[in-house]
PDB file of N, CA and C in Angstrom:
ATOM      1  N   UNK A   1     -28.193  -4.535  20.964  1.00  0.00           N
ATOM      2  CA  UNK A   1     -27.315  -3.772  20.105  1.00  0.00           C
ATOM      3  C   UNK A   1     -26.020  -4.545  19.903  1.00  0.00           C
ATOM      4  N   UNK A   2     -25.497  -4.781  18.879  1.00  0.00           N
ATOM      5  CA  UNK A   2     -24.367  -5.223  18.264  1.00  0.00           C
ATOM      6  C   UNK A   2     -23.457  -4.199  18.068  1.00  0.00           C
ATOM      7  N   UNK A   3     -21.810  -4.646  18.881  1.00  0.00           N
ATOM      8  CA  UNK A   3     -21.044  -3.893  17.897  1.00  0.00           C
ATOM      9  C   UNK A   3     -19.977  -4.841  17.033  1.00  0.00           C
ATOM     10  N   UNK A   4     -19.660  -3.804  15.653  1.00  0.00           N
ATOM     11  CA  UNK A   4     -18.570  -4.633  15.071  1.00  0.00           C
ATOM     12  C   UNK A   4     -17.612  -3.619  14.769  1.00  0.00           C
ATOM     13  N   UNK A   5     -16.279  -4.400  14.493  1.00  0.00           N
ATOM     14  CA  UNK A   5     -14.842  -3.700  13.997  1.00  0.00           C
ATOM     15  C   UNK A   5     -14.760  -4.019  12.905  1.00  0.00           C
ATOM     16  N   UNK A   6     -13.777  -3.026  12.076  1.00  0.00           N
ATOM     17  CA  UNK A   6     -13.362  -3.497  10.677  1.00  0.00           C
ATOM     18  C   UNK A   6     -11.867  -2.932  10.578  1.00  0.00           C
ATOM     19  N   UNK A   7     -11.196  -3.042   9.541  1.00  0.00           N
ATOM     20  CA  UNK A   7      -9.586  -2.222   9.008  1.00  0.00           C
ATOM     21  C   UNK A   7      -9.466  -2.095   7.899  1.00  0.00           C
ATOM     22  N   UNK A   8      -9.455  -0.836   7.025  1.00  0.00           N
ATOM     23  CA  UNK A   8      -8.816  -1.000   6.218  1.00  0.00           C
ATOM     24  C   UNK A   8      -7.570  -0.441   5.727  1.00  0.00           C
ATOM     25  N   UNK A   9      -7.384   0.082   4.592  1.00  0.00           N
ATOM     26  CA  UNK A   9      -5.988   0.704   4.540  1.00  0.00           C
ATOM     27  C   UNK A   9      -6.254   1.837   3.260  1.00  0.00           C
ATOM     28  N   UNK A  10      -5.796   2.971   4.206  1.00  0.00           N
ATOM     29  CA  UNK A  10      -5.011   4.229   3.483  1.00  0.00           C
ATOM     30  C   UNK A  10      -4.242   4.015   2.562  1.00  0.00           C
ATOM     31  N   UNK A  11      -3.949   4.428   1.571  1.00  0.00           N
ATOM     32  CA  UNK A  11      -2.857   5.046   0.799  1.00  0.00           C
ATOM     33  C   UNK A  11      -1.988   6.046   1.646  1.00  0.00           C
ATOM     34  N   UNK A  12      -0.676   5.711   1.369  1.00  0.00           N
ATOM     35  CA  UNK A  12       0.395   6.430   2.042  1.00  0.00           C
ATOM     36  C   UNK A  12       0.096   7.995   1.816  1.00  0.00           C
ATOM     37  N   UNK A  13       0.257   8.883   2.607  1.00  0.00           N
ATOM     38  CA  UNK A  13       0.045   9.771   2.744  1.00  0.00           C
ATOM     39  C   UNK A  13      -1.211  10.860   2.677  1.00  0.00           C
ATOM     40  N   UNK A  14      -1.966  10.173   2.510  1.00  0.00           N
ATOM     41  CA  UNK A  14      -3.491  10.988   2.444  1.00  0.00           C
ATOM     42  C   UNK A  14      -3.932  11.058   3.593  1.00  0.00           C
ATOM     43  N   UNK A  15      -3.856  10.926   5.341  1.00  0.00           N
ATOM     44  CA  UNK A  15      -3.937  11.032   6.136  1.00  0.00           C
ATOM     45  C   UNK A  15      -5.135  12.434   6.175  1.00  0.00           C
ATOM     46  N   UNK A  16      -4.364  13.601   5.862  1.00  0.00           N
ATOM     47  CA  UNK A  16      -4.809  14.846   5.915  1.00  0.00           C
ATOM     48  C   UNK A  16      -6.628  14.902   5.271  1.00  0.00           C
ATOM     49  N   UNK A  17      -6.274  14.427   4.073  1.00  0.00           N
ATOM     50  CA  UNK A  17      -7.238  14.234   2.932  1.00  0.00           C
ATOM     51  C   UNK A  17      -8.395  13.603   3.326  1.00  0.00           C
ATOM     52  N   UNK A  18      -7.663  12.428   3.988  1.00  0.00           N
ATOM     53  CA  UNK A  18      -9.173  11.653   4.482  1.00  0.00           C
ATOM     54  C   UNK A  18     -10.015  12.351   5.524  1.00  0.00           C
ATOM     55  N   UNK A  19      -9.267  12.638   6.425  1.00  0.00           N
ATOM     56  CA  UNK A  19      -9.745  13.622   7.361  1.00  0.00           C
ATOM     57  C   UNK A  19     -10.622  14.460   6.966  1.00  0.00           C
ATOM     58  N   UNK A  20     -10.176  15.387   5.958  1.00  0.00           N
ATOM     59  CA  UNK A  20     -11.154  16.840   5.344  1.00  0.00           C
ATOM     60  C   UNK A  20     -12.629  16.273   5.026  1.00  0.00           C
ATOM     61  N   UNK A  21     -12.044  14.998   4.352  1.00  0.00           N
ATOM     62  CA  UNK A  21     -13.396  13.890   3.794  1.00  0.00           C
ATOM     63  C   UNK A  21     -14.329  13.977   4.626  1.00  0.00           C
ATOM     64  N   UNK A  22     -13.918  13.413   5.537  1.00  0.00           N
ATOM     65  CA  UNK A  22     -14.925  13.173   6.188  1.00  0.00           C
ATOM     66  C   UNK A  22     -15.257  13.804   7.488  1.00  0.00           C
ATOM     67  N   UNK A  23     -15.250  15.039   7.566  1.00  0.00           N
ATOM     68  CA  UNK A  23     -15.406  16.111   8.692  1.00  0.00           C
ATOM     69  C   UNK A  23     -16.420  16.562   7.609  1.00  0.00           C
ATOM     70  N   UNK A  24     -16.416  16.702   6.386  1.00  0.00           N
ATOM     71  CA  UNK A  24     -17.240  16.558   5.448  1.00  0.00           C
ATOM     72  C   UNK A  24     -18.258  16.073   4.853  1.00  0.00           C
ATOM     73  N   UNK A  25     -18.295  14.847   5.600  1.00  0.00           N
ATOM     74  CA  UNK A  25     -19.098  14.025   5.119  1.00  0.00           C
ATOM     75  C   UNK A  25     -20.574  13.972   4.646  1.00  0.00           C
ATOM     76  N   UNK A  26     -21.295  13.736   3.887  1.00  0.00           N
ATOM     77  CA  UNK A  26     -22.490  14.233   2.997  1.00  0.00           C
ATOM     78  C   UNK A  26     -23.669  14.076   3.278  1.00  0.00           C
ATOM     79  N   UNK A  27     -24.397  14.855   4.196  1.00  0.00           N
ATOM     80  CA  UNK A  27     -25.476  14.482   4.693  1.00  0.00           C
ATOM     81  C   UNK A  27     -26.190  13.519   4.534  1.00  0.00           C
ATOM     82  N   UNK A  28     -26.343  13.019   2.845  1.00  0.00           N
ATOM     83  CA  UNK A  28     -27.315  12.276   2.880  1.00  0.00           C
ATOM     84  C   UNK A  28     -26.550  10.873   3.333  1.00  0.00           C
ATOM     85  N   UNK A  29     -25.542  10.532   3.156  1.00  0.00           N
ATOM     86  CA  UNK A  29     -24.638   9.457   3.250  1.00  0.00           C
ATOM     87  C   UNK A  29     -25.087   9.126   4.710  1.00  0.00           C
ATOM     88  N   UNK A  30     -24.661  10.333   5.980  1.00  0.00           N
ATOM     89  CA  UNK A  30     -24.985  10.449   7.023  1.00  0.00           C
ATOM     90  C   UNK A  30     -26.414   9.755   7.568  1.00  0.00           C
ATOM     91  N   UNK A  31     -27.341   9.950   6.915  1.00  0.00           N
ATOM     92  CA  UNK A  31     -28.745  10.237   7.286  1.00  0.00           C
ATOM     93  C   UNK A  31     -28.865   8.178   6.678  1.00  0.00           C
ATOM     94  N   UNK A  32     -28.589   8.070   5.628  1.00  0.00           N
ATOM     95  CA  UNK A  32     -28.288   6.643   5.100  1.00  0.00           C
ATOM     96  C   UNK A  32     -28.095   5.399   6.367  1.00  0.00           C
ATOM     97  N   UNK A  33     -26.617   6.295   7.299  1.00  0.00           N
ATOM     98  CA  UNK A  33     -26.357   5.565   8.084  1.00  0.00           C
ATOM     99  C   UNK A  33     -27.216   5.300   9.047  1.00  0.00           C
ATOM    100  N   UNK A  34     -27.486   6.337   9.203  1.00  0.00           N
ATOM    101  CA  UNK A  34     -28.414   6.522  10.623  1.00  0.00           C
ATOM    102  C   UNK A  34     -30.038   5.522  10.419  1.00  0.00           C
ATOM    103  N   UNK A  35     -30.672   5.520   8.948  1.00  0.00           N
ATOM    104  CA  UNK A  35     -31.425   5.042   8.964  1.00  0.00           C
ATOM    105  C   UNK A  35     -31.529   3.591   8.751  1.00  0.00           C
ATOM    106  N   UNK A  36     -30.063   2.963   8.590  1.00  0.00           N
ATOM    107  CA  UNK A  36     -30.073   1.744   8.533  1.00  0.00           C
ATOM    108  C   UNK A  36     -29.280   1.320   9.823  1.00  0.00           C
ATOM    109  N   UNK A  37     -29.199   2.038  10.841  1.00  0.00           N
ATOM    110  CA  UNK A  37     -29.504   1.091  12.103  1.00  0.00           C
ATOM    111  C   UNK A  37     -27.775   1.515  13.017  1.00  0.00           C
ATOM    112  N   UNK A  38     -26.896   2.161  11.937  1.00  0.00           N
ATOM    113  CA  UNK A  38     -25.528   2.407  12.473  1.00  0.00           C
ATOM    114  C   UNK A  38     -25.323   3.599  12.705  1.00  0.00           C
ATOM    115  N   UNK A  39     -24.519   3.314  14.679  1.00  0.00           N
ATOM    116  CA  UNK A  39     -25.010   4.051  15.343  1.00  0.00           C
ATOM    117  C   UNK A  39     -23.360   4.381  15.773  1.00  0.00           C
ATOM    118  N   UNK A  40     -22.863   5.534  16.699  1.00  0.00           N
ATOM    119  CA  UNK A  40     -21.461   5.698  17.476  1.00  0.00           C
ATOM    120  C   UNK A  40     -20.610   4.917  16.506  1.00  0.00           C
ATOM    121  N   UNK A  41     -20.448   5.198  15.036  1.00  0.00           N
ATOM    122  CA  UNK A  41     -18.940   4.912  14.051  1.00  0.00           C
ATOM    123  C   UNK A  41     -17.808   6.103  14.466  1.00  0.00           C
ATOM    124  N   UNK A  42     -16.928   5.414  14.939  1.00  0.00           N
ATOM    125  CA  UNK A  42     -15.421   5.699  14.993  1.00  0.00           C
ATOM    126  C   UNK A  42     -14.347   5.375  14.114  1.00  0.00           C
ATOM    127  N   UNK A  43     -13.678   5.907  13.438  1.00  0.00           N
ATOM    128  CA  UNK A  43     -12.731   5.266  12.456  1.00  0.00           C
ATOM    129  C   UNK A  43     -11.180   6.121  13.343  1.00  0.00           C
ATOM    130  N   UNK A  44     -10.351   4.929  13.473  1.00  0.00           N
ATOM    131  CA  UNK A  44      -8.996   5.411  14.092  1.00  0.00           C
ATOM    132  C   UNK A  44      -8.033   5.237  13.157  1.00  0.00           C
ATOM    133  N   UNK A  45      -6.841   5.912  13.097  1.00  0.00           N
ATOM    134  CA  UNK A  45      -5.660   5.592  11.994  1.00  0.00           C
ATOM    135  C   UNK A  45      -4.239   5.154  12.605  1.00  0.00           C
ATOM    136  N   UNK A  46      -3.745   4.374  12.358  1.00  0.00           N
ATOM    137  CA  UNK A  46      -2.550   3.735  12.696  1.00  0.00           C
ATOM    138  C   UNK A  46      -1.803   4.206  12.041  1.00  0.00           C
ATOM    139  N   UNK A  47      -0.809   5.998  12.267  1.00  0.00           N
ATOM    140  CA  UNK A  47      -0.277   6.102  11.776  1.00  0.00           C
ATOM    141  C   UNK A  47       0.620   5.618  10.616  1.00  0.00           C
ATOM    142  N   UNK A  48       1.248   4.552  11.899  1.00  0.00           N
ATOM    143  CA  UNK A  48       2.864   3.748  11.028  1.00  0.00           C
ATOM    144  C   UNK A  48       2.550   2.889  10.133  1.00  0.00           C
ATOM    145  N   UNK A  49       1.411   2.668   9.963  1.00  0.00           N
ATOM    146  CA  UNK A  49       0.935   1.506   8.946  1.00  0.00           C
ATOM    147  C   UNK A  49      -0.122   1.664   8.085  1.00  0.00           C
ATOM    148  N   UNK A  50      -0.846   2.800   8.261  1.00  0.00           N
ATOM    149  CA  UNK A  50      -1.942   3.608   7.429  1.00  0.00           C
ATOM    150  C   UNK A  50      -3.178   2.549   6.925  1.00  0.00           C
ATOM    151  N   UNK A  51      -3.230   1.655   8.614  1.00  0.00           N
ATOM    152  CA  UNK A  51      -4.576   0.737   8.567  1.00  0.00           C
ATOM    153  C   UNK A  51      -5.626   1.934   9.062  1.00  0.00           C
ATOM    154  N   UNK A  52      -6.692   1.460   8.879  1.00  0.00           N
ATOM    155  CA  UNK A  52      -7.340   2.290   9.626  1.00  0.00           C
ATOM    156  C   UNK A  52      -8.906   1.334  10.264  1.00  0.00           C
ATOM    157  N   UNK A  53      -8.923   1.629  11.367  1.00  0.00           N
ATOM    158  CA  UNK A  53      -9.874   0.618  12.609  1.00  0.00           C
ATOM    159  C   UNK A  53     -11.369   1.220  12.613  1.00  0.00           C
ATOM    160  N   UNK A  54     -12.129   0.565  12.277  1.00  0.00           N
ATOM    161  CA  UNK A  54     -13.640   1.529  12.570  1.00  0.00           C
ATOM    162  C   UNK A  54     -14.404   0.119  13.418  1.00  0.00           C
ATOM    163  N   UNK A  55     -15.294   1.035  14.373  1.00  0.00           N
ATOM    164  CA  UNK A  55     -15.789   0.514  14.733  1.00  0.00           C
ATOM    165  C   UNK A  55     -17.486   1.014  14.868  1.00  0.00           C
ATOM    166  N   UNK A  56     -18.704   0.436  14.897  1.00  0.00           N
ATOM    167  CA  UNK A  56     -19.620   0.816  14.792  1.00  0.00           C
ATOM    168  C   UNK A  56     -20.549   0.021  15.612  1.00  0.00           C
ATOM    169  N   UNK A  57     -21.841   0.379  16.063  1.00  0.00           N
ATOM    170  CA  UNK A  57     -22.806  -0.031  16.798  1.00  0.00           C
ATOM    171  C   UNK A  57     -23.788   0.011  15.824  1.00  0.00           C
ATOM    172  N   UNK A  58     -24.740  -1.020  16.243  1.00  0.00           N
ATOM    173  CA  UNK A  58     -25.403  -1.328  15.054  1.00  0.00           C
ATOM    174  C   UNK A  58     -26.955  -1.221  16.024  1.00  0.00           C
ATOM    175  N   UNK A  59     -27.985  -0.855  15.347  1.00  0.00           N
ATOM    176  CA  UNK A  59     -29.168  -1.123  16.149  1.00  0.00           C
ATOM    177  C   UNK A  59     -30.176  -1.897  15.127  1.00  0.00           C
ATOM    178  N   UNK A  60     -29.652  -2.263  13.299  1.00  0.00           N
ATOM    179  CA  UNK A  60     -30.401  -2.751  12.700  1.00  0.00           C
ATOM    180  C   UNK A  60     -29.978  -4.060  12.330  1.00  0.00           C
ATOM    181  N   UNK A  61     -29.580  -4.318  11.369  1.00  0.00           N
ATOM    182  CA  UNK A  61     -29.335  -5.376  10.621  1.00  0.00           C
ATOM    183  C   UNK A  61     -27.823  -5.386   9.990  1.00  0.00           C
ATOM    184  N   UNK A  62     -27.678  -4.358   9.268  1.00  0.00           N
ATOM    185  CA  UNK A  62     -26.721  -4.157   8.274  1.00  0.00           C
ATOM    186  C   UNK A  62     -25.963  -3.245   9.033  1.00  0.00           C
ATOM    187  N   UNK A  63     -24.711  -3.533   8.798  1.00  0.00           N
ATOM    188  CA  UNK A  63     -23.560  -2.589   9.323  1.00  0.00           C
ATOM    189  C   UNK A  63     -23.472  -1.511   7.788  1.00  0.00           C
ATOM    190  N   UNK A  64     -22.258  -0.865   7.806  1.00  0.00           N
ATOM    191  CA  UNK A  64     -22.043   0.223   6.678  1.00  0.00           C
ATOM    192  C   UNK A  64     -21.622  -0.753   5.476  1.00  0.00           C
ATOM    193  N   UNK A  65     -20.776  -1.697   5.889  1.00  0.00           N
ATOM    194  CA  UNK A  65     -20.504  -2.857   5.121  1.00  0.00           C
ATOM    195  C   UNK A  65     -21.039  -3.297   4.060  1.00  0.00           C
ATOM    196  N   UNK A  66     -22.743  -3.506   4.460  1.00  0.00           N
ATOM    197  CA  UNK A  66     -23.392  -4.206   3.903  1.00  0.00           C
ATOM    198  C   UNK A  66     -24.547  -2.894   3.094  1.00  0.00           C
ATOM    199  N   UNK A  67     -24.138  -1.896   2.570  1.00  0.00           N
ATOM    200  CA  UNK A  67     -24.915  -0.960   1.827  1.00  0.00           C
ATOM    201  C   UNK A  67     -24.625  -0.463   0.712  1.00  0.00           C
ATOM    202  N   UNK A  68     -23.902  -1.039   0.133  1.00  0.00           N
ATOM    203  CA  UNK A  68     -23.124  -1.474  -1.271  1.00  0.00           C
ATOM    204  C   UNK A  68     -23.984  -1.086  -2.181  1.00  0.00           C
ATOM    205  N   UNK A  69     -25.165  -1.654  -2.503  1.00  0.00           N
ATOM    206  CA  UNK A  69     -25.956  -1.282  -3.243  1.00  0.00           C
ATOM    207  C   UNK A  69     -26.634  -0.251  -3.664  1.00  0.00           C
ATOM    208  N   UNK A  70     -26.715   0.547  -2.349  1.00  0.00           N
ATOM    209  CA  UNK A  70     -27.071   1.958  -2.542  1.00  0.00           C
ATOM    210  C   UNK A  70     -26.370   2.893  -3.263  1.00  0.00           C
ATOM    211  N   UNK A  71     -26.821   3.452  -4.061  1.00  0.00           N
ATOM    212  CA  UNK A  71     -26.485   4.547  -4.917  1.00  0.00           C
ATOM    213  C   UNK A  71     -25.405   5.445  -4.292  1.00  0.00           C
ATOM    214  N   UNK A  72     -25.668   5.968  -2.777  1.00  0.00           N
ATOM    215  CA  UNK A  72     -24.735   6.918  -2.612  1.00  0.00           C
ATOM    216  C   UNK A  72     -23.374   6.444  -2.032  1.00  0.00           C
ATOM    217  N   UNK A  73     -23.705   5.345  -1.847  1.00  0.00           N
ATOM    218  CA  UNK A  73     -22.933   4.755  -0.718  1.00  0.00           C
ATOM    219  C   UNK A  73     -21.715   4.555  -2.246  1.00  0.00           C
ATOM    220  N   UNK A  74     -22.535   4.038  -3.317  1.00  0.00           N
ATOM    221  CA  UNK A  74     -21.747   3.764  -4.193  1.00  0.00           C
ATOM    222  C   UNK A  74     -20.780   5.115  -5.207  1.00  0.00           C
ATOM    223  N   UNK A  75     -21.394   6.281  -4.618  1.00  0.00           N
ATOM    224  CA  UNK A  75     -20.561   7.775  -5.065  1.00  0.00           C
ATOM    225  C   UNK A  75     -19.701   8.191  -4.165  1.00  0.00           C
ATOM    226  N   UNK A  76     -19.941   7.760  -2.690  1.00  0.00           N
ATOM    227  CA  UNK A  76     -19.152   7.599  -1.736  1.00  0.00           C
ATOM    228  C   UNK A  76     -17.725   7.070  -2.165  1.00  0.00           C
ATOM    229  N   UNK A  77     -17.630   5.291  -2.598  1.00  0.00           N
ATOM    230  CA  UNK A  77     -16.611   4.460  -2.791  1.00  0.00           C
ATOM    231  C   UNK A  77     -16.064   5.427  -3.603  1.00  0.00           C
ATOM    232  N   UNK A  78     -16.410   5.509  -4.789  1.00  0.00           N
ATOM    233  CA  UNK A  78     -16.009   6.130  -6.146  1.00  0.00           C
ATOM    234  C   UNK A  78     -15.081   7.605  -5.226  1.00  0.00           C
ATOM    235  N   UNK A  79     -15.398   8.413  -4.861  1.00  0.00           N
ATOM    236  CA  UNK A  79     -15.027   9.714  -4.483  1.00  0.00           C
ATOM    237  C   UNK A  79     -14.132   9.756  -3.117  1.00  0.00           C
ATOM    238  N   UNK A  80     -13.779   7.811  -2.900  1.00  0.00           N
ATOM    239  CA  UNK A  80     -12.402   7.434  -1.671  1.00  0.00           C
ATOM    240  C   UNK A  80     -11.786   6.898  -2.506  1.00  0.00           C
ATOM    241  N   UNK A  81     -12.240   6.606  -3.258  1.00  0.00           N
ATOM    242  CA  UNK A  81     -11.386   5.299  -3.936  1.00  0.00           C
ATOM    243  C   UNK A  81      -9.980   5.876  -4.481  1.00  0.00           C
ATOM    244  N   UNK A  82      -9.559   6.743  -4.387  1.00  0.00           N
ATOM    245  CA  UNK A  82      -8.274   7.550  -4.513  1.00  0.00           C
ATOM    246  C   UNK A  82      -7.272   7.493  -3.701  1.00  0.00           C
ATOM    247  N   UNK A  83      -7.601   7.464  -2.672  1.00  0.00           N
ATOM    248  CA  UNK A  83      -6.837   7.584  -1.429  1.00  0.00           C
ATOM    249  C   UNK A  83      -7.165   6.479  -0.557  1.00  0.00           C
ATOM    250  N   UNK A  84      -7.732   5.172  -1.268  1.00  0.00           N
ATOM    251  CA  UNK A  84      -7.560   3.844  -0.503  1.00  0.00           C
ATOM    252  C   UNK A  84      -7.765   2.843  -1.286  1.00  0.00           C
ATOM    253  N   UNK A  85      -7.177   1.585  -0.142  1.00  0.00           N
ATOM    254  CA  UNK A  85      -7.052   0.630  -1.260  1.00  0.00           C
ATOM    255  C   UNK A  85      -8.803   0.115  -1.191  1.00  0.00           C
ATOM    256  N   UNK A  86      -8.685  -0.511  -2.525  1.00  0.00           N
ATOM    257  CA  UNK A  86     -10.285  -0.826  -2.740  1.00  0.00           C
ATOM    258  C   UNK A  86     -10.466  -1.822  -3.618  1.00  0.00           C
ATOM    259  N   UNK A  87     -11.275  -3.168  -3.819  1.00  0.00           N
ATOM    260  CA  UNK A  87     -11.688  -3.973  -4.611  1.00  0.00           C
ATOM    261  C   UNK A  87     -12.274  -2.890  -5.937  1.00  0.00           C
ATOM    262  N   UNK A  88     -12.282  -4.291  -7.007  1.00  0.00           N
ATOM    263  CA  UNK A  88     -12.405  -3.732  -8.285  1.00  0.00           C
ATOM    264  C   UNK A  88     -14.202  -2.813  -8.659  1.00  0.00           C
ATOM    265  N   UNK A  89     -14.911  -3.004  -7.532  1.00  0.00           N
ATOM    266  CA  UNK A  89     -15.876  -2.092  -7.479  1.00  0.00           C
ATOM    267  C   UNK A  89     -16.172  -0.704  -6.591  1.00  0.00           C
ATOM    268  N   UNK A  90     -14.542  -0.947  -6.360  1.00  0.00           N
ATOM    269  CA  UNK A  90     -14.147   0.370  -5.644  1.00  0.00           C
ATOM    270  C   UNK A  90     -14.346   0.533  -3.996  1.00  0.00           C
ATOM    271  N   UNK A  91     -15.515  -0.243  -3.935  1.00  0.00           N
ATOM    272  CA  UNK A  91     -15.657  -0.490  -2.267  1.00  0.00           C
ATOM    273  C   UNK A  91     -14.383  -0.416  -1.745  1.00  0.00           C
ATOM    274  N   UNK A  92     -14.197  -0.014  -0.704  1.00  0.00           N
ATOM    275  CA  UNK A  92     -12.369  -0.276   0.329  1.00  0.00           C
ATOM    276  C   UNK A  92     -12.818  -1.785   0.524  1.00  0.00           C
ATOM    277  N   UNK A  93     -11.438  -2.447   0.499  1.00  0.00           N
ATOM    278  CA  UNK A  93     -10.859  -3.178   0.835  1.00  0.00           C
ATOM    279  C   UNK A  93     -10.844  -3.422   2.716  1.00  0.00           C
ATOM    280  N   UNK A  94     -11.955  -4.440   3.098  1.00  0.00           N
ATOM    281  CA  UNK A  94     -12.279  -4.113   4.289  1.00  0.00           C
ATOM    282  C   UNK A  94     -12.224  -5.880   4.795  1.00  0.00           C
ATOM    283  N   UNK A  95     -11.734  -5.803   6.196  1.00  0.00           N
ATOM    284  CA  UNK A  95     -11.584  -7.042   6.846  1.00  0.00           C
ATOM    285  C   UNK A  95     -12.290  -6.715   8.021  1.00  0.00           C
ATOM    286  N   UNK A  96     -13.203  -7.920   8.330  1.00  0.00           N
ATOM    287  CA  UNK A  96     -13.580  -7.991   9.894  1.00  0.00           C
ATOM    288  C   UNK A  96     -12.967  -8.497  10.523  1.00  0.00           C
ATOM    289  N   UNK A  97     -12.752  -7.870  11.997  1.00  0.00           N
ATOM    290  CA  UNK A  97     -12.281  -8.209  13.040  1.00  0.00           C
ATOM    291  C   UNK A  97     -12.720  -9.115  13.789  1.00  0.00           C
ATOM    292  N   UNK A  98     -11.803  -9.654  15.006  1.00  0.00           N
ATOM    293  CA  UNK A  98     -12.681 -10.471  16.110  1.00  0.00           C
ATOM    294  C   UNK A  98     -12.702 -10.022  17.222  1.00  0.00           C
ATOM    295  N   UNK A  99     -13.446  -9.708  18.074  1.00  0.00           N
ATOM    296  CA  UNK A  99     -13.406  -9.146  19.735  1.00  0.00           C
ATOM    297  C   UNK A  99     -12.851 -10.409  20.227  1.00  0.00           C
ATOM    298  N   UNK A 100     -11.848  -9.985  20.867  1.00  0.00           N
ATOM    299  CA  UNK A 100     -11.019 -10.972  21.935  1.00  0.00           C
ATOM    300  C   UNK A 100     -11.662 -10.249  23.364  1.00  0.00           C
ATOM    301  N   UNK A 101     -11.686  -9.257  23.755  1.00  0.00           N
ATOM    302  CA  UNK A 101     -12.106  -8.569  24.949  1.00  0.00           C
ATOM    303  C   UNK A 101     -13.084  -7.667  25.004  1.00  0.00           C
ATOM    304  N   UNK A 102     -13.563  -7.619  25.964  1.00  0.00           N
ATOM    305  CA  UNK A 102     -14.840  -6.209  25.941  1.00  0.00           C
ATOM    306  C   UNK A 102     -15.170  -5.666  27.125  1.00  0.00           C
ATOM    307  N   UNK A 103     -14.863  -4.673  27.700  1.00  0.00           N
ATOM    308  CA  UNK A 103     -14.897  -4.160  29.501  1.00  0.00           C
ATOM    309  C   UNK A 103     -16.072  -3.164  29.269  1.00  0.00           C
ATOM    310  N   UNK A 104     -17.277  -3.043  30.313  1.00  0.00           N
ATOM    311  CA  UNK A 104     -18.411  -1.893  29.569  1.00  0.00           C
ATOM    312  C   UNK A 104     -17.814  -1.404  31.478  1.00  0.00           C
TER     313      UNK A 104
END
């Protein structure tokens, strides 16, 4: 099992918003994840700077990253893309991280 990190960034003040989002989040989107292999996703928010840290376990191939193509994933972008920053196909604007440390 692989894990990876990512960050991206909020729009100032939607904190609340994103939240509702995704306590919300759309079954099938859900079920998407699950069947392509990503497993224990956490997304944290840095208040003062409105990055926001996800991290995910992977048991397949493709992280969430890499599901672009899919239809929902792509009604997903479209229906954040308000309240974050995002390349011109709306995807967020996402950087990978590097593990410097790891304690199990």
């Amino acid at each position: 099992m692989k894990k990876i990190a990512f960050k991206m960034k909020l729009k100032s003040g939607f904190k609340e918003e994103y939240k509702q989002r995704h306590d919300a989040i759309w079954p099938e989107l859900k079920e998407l994840l699950k069947e392509s292999g990503v497993t224990d996703y956490t997304i944290f928010l840095d208040d003062e700077t409105d990055i926001l840290f996800a991290v995910q376990k992977l048991d397949g191939k493709q992280s969430s990253q890499h599901l672009g193509s899919n239809a929902i994933v792509q009604k997903w972008w479209a229906y954040m893309a308000d309240i974050m920053e995002t390349n011109q196909d709306l995807s967020p604007v996402s950087v990978p991280l590097t593990r410097i440390f790891h304690l199990d």
